[in-house]
N, C-alpha and C. Protein backbone atom coordinates (compact mmCIF):
# COMPACT_ATOMS: atom_id res chain seq x y z
N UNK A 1 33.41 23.24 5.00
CA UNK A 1 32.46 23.07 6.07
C UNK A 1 31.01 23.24 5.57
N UNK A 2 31.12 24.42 4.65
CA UNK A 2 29.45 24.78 4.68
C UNK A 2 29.16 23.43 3.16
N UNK A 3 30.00 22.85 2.28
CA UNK A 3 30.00 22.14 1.46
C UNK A 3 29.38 20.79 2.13
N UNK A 4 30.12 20.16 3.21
CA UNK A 4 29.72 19.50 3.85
C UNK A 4 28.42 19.39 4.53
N UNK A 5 27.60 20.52 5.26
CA UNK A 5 26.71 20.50 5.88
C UNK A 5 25.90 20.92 4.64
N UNK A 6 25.81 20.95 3.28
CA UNK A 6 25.16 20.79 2.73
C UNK A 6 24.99 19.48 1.97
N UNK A 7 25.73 18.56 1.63
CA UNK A 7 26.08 17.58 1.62
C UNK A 7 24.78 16.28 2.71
N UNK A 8 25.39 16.93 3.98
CA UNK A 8 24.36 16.00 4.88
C UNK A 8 22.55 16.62 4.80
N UNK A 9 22.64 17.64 4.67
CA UNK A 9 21.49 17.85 4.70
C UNK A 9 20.84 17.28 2.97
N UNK A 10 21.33 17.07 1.88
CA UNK A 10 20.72 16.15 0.96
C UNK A 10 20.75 15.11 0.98
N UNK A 11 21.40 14.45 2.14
CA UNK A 11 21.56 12.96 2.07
C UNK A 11 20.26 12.65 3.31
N UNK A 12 20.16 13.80 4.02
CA UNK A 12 19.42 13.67 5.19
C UNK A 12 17.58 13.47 4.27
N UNK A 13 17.85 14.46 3.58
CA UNK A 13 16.42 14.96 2.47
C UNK A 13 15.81 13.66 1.97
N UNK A 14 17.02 13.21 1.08
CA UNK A 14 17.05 11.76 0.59
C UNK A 14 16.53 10.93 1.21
N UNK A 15 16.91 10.56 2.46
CA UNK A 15 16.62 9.54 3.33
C UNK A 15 15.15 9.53 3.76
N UNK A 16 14.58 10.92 3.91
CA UNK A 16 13.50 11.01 4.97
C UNK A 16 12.19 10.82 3.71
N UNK A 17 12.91 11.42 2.29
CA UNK A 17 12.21 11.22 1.50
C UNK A 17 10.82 10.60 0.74
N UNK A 18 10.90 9.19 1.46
CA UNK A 18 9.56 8.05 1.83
C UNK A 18 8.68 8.63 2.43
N UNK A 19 9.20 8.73 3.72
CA UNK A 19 8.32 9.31 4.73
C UNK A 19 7.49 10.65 4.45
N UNK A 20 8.22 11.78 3.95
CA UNK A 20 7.69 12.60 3.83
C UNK A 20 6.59 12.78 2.51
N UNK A 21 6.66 11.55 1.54
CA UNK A 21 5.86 11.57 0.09
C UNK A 21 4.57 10.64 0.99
N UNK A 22 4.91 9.82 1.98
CA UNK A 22 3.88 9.49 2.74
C UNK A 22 2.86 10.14 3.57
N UNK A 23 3.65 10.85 3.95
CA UNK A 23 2.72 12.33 5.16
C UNK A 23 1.94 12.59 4.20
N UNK A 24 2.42 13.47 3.00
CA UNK A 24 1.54 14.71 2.05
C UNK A 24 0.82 13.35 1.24
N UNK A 25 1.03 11.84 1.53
CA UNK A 25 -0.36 11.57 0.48
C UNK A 25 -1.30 11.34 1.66
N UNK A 26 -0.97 11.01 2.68
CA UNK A 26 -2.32 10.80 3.92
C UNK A 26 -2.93 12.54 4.35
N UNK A 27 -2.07 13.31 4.33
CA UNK A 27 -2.76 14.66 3.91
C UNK A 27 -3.67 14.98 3.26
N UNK A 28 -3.29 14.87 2.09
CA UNK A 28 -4.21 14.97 0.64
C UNK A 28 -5.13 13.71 1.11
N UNK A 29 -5.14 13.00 1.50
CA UNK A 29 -6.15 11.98 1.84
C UNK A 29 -6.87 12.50 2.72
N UNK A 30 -6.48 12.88 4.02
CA UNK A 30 -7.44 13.71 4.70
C UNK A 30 -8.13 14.64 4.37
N UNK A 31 -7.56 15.68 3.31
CA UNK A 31 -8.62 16.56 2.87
C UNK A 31 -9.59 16.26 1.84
N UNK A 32 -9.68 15.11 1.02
CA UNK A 32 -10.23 14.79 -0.08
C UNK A 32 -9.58 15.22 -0.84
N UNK A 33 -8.49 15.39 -0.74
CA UNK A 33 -7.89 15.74 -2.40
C UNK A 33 -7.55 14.61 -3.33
N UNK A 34 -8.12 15.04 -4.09
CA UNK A 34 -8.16 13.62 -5.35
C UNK A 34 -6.81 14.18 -5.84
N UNK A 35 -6.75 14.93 -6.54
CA UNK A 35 -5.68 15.53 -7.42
C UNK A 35 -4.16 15.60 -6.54
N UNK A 36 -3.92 15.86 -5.31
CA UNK A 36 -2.89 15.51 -4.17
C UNK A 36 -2.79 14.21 -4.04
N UNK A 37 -3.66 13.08 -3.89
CA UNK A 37 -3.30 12.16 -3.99
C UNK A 37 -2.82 11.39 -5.12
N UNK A 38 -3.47 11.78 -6.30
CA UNK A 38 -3.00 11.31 -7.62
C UNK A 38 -1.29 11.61 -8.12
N UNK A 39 -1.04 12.56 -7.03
CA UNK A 39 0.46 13.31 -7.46
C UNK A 39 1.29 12.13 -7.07
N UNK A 40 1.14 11.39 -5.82
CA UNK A 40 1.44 10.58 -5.40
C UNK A 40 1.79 9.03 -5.28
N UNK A 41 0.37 8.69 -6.80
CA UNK A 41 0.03 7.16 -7.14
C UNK A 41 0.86 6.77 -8.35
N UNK A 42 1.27 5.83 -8.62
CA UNK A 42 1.23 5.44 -9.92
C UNK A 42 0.43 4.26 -10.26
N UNK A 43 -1.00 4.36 -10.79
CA UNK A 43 -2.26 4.16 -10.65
C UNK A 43 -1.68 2.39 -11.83
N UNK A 44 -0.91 2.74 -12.84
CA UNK A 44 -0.65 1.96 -13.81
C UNK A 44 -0.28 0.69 -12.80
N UNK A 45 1.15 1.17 -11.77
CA UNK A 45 1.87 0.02 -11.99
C UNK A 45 1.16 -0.68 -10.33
N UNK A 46 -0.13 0.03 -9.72
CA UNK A 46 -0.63 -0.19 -8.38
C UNK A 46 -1.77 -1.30 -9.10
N UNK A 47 -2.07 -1.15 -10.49
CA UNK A 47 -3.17 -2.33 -11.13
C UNK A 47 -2.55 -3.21 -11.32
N UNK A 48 -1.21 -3.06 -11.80
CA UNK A 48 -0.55 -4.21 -12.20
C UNK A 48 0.16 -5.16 -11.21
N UNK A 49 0.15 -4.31 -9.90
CA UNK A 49 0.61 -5.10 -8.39
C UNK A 49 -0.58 -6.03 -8.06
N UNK A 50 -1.44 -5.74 -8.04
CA UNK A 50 -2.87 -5.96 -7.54
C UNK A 50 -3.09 -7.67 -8.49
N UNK A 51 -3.54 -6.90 -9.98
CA UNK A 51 -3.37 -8.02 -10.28
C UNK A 51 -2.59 -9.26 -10.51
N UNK A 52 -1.08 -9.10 -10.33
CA UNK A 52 -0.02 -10.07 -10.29
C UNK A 52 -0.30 -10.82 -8.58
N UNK A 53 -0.90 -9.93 -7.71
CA UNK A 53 -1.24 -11.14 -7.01
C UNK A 53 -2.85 -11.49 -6.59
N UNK A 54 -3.19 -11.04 -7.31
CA UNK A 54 -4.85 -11.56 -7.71
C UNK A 54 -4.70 -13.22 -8.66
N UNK A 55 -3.40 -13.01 -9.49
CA UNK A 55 -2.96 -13.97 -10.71
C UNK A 55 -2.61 -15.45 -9.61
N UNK A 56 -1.44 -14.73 -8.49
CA UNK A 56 -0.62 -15.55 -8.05
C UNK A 56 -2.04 -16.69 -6.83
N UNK A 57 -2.80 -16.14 -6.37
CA UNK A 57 -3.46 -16.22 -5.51
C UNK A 57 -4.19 -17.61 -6.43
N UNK A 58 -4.99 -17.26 -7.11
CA UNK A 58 -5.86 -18.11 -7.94
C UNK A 58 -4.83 -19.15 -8.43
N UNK A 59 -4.15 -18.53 -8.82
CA UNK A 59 -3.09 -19.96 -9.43
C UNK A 59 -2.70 -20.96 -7.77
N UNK A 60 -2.50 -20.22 -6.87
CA UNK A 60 -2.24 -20.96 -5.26
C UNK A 60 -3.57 -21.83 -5.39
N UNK A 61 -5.05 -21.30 -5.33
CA UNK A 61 -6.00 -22.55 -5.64
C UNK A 61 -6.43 -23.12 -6.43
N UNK A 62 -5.93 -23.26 -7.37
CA UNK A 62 -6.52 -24.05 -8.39
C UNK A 62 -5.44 -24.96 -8.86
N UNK A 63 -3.72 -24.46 -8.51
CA UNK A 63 -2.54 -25.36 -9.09
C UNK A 63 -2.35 -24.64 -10.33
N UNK A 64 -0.60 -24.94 -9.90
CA UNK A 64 -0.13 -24.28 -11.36
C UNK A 64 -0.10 -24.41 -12.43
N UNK A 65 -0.68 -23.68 -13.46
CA UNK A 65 -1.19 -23.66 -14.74
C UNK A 65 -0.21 -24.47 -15.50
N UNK A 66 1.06 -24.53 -15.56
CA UNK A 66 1.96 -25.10 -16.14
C UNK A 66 1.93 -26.29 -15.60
N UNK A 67 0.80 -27.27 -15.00
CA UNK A 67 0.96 -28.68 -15.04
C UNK A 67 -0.12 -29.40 -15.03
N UNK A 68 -1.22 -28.36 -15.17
CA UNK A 68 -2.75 -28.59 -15.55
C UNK A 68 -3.60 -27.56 -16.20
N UNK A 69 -4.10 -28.48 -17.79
CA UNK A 69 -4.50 -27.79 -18.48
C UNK A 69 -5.92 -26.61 -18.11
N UNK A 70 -6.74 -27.32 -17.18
CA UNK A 70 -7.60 -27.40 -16.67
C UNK A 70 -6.84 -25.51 -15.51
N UNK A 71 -6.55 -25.70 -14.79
CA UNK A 71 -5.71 -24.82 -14.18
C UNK A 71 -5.61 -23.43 -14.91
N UNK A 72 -4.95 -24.10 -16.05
CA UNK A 72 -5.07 -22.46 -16.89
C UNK A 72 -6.00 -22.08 -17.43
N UNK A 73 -7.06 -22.66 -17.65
CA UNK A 73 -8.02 -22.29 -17.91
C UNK A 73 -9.15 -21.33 -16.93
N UNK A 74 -9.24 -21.78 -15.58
CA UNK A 74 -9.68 -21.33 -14.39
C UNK A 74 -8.45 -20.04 -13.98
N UNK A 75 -7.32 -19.84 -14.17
CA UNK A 75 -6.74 -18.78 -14.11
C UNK A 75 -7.09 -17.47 -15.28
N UNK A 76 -7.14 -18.23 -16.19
CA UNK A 76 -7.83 -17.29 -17.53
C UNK A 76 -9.11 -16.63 -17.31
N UNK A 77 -9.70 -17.72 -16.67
CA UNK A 77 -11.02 -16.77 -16.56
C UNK A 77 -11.22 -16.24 -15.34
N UNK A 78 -10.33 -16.65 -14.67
CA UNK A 78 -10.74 -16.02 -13.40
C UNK A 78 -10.14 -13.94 -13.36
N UNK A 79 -9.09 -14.12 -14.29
CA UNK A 79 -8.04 -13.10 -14.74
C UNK A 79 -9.06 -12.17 -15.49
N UNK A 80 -9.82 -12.78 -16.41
CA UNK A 80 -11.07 -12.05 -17.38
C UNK A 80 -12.26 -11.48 -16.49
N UNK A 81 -12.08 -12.39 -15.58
CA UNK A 81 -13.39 -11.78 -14.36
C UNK A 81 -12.68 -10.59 -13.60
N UNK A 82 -11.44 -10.61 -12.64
CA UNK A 82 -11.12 -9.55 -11.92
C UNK A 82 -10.72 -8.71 -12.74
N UNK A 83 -9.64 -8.35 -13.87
CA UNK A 83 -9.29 -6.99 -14.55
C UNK A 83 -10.12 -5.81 -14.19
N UNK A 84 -11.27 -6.15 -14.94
CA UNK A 84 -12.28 -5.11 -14.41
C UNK A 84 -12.32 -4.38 -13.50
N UNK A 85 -12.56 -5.42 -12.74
CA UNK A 85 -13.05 -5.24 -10.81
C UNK A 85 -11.52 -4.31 -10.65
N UNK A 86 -10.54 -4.82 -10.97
CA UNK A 86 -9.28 -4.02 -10.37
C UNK A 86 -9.05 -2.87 -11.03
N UNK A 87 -9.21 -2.84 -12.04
CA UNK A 87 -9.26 -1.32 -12.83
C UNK A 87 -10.36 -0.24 -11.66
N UNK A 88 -11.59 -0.96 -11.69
CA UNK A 88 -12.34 0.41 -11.17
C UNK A 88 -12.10 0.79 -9.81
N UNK A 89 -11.28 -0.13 -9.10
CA UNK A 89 -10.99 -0.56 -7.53
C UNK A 89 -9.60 0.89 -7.43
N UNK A 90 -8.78 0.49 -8.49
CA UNK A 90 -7.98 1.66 -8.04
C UNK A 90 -7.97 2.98 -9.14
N UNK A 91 -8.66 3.48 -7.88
CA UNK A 91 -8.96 5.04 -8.17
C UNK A 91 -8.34 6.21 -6.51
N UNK A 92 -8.34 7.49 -7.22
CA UNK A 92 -8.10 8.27 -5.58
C UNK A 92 -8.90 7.93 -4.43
N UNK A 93 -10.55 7.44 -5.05
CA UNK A 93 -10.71 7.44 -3.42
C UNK A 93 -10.80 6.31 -2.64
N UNK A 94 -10.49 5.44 -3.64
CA UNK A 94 -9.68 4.08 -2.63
C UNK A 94 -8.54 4.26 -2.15
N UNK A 95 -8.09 4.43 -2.78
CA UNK A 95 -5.92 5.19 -1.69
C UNK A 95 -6.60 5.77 -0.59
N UNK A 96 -7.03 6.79 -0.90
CA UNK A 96 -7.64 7.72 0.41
C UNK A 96 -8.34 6.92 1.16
N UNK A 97 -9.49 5.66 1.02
CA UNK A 97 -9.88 5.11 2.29
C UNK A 97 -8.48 4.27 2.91
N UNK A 98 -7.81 3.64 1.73
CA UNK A 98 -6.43 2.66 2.27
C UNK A 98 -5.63 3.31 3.41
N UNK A 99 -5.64 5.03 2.85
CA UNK A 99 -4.38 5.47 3.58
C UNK A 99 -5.81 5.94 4.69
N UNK A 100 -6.65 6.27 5.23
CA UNK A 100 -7.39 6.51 6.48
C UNK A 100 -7.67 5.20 7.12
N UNK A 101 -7.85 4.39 6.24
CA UNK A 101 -8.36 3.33 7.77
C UNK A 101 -7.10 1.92 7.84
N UNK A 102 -6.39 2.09 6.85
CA UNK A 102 -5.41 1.08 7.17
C UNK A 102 -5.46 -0.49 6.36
N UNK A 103 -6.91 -0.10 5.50
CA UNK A 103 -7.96 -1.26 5.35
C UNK A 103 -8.29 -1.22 3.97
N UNK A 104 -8.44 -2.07 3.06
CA UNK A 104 -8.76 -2.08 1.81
C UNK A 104 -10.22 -2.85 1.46
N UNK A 105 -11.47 -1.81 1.64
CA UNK A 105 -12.65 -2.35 1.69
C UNK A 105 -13.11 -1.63 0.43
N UNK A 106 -13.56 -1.90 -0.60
CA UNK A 106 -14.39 -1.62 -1.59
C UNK A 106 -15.72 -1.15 -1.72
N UNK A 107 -15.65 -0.11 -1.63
CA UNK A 107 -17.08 0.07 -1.39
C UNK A 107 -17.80 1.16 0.16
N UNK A 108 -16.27 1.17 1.00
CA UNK A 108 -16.58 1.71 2.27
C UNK A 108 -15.97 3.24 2.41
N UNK A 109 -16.93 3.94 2.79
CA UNK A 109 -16.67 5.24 3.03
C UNK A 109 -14.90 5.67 3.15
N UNK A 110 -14.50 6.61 1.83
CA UNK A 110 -13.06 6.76 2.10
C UNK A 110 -12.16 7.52 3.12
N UNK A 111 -12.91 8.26 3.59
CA UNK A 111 -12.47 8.56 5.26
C UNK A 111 -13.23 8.30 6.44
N UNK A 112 -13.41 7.13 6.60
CA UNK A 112 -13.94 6.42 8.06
C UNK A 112 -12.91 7.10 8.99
N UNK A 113 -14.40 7.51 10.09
CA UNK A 113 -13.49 7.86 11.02
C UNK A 113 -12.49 7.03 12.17
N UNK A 114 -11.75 7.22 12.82
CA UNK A 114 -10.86 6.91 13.06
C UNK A 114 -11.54 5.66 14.55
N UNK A 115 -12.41 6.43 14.89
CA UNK A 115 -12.93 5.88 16.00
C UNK A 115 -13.70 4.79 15.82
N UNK A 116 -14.30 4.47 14.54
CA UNK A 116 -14.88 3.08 14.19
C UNK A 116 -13.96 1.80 14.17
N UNK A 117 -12.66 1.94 14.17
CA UNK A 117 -11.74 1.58 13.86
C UNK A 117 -11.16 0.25 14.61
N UNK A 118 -12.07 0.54 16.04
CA UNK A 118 -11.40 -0.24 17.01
C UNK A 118 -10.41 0.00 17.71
N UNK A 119 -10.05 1.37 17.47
CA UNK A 119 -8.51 2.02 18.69
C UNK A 119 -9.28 2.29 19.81
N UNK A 120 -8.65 1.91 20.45
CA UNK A 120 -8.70 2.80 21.90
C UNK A 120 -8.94 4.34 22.31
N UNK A 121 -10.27 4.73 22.63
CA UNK A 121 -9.82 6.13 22.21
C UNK A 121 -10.22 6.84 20.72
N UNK A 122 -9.87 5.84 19.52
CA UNK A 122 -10.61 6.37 18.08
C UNK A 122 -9.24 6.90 18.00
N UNK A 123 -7.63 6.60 18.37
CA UNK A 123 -6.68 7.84 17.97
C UNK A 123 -6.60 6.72 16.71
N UNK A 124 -5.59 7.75 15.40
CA UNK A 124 -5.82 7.00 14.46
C UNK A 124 -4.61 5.89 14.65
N UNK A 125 -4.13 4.83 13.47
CA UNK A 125 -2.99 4.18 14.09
C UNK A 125 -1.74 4.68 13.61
N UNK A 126 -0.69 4.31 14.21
CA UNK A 126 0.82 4.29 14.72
C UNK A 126 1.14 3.90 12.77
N UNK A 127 1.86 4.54 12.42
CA UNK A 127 2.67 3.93 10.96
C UNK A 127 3.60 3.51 11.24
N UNK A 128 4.13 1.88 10.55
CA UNK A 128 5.49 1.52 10.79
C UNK A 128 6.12 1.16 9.40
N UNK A 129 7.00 1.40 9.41
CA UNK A 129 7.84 1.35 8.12
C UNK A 129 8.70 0.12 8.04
N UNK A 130 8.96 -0.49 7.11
CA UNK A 130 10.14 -1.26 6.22
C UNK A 130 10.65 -0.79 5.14
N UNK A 131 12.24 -0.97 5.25
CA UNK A 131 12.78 0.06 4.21
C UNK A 131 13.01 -1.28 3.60
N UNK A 132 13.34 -1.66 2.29
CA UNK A 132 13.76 -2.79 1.10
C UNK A 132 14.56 -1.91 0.55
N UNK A 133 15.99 -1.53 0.64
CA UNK A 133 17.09 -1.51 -0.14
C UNK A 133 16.77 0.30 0.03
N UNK A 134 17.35 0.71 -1.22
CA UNK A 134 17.27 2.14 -1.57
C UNK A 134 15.98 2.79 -2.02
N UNK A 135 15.33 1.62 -2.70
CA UNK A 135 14.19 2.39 -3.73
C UNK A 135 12.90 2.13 -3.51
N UNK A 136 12.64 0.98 -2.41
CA UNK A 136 11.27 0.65 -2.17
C UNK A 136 11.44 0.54 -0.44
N UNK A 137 10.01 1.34 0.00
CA UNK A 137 9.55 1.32 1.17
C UNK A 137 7.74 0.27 1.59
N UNK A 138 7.63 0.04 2.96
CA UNK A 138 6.51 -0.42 3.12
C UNK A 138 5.47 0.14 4.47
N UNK A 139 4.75 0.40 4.22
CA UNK A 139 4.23 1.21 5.20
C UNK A 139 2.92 0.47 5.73
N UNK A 140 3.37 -0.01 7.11
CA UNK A 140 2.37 -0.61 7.48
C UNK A 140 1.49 -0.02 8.54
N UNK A 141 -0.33 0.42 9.07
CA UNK A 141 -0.85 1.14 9.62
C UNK A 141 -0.86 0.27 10.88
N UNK A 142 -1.24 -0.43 10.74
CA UNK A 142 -1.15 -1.33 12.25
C UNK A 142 -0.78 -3.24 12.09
N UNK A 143 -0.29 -3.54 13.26
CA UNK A 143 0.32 -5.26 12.82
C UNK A 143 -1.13 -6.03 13.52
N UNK A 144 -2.23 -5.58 12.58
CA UNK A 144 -3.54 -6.74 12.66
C UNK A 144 -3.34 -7.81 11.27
N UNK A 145 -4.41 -8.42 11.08
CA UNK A 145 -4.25 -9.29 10.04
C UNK A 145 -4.89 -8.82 8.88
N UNK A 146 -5.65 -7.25 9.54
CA UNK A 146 -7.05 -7.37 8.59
C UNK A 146 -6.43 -6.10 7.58
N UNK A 147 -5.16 -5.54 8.04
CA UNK A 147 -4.57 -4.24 7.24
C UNK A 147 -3.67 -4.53 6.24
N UNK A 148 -3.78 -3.78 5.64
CA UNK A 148 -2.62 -3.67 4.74
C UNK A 148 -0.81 -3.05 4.37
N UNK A 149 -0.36 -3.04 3.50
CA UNK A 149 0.93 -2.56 3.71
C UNK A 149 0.90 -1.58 2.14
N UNK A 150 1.47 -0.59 2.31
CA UNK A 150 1.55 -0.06 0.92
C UNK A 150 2.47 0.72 0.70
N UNK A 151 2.99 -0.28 -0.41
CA UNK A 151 4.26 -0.08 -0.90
C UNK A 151 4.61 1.00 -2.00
N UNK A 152 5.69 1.78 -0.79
CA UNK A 152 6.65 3.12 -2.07
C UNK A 152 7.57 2.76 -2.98
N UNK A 153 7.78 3.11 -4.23
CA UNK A 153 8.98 3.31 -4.57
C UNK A 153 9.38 3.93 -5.39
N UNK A 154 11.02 4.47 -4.94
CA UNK A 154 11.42 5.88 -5.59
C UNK A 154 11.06 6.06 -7.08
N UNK A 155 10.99 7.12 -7.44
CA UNK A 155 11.19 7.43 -8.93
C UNK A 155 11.96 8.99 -9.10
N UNK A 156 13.08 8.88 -9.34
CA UNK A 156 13.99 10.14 -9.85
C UNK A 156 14.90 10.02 -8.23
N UNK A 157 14.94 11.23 -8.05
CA UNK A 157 16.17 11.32 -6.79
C UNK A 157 15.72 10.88 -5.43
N UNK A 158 14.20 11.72 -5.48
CA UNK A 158 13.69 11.71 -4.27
C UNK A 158 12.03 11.83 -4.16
N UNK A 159 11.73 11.24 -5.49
CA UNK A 159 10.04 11.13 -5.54
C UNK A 159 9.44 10.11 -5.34
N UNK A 160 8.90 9.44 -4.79
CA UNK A 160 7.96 8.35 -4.13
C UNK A 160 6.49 7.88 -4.58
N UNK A 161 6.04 7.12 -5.07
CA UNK A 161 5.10 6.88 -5.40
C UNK A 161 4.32 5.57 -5.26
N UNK A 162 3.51 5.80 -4.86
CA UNK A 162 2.29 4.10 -4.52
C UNK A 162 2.37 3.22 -5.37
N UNK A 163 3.00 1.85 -5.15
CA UNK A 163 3.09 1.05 -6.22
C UNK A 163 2.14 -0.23 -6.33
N UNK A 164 1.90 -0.35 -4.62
CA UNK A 164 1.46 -2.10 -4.55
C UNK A 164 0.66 -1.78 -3.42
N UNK A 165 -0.45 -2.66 -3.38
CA UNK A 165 -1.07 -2.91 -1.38
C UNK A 165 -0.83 -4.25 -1.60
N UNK A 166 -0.15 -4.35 -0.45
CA UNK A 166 0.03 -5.73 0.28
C UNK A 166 -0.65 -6.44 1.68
N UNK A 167 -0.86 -7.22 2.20
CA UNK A 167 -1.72 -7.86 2.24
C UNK A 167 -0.36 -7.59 3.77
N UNK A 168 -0.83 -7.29 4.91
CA UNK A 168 0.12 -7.12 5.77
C UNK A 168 0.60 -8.61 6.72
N UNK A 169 1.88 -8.67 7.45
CA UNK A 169 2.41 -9.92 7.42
C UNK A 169 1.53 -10.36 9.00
N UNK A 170 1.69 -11.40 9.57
CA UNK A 170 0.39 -11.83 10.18
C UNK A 170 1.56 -11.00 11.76
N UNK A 171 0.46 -10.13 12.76
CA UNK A 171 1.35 -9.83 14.07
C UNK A 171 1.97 -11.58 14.77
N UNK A 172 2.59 -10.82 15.80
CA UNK A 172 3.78 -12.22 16.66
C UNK A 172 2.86 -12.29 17.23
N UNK A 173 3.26 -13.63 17.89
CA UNK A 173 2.48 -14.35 18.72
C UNK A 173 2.54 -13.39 19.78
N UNK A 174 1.71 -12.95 20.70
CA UNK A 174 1.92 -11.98 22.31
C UNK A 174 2.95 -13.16 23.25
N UNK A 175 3.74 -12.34 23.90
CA UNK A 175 4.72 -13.22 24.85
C UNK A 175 3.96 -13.44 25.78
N UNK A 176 4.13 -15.05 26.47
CA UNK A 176 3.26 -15.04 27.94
C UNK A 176 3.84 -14.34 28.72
N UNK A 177 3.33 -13.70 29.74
CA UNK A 177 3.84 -12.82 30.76
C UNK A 177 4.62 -13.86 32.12
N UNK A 178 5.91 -12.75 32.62
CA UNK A 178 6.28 -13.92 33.52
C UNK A 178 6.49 -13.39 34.83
């Protein structure tokens, strides 16, 4: 019995696991903690998200490099131009504005308050989650067009870490009322 109810309670741990590596980094975000939030990032593979679709994006306008020479060339340099920009872009106190306003602005105060925001009220927004399998989560702040999604995923049993911002999926159409 007591084998068992220990049993559920690590599977329970496990599960909530996302969520809760999410709370303590918007925590540490609320207080300014650089070093709390850094516990949280994996700064390496959040440059390397960024730029794989910084890569994919440019290659969407210009055409794929593999059928114009011209193409790869404008991906090359366009790739030589952002690195930079994305290296200095992710740091703690960009997570910390991402995880306060929902929003990935460069340059804008990293805890805007909540009330500039456009809520109703200034409450901050509602988090909604997508789970992808066992090891990656997505955490979206609100279903506008202008937010983002930022993606967990596990590392070890039950550790969580910032991998990607994603570009959040567009809200549903509103139902006409009847």
């Amino acid at each position: 019995m007591v084998l068992a109810a220990v049993a559920i309670a690590i599977g329970a741990y496990w599960y909530e696991s996302p969520f809760l590596a999410i709370h303590n980094l918007r925590e540490a975000g609320a207080r300014g903690d650089a070093a709390g939030v850094s516990e949280h990032v994996d700064y390496a593979a959040l440059r390397e998200n960024l730029k794989a679709q910084f890569a994919d994006r440019v290659a969407g306008a210009i055409g794929k490099p593999e059928s114009n020479p011209i193409s790869a060339l404008g991906t090359a340099l366009g790739m030589v131009l952002a690195n930079p920009v994305i290296d200095a872009l992710v740091r703690p106190e960009t997570v910390m504005q991402a995880m306060a306003t929902g929003r990935l602005r460069p340059g804008a105060p990293p805890t805007e308050p909540a009330a500039s925001r456009d809520e109703p009220g200034g409450e901050p927004a509602h988090w909604r989650y997508e789970r992808f399998g066992a090891d990656r989560v997505v955490a979206y702040p609100r279903e506008d067009a202008g937010s983002v999604g930022l993606q967990f995923e596990r590392r070890g049993f039950a550790d969580w870490k910032l991998t990607g911002i994603l570009a959040a999926p567009a809200p549903a159409p509103a139902r006409p009322a009847q």
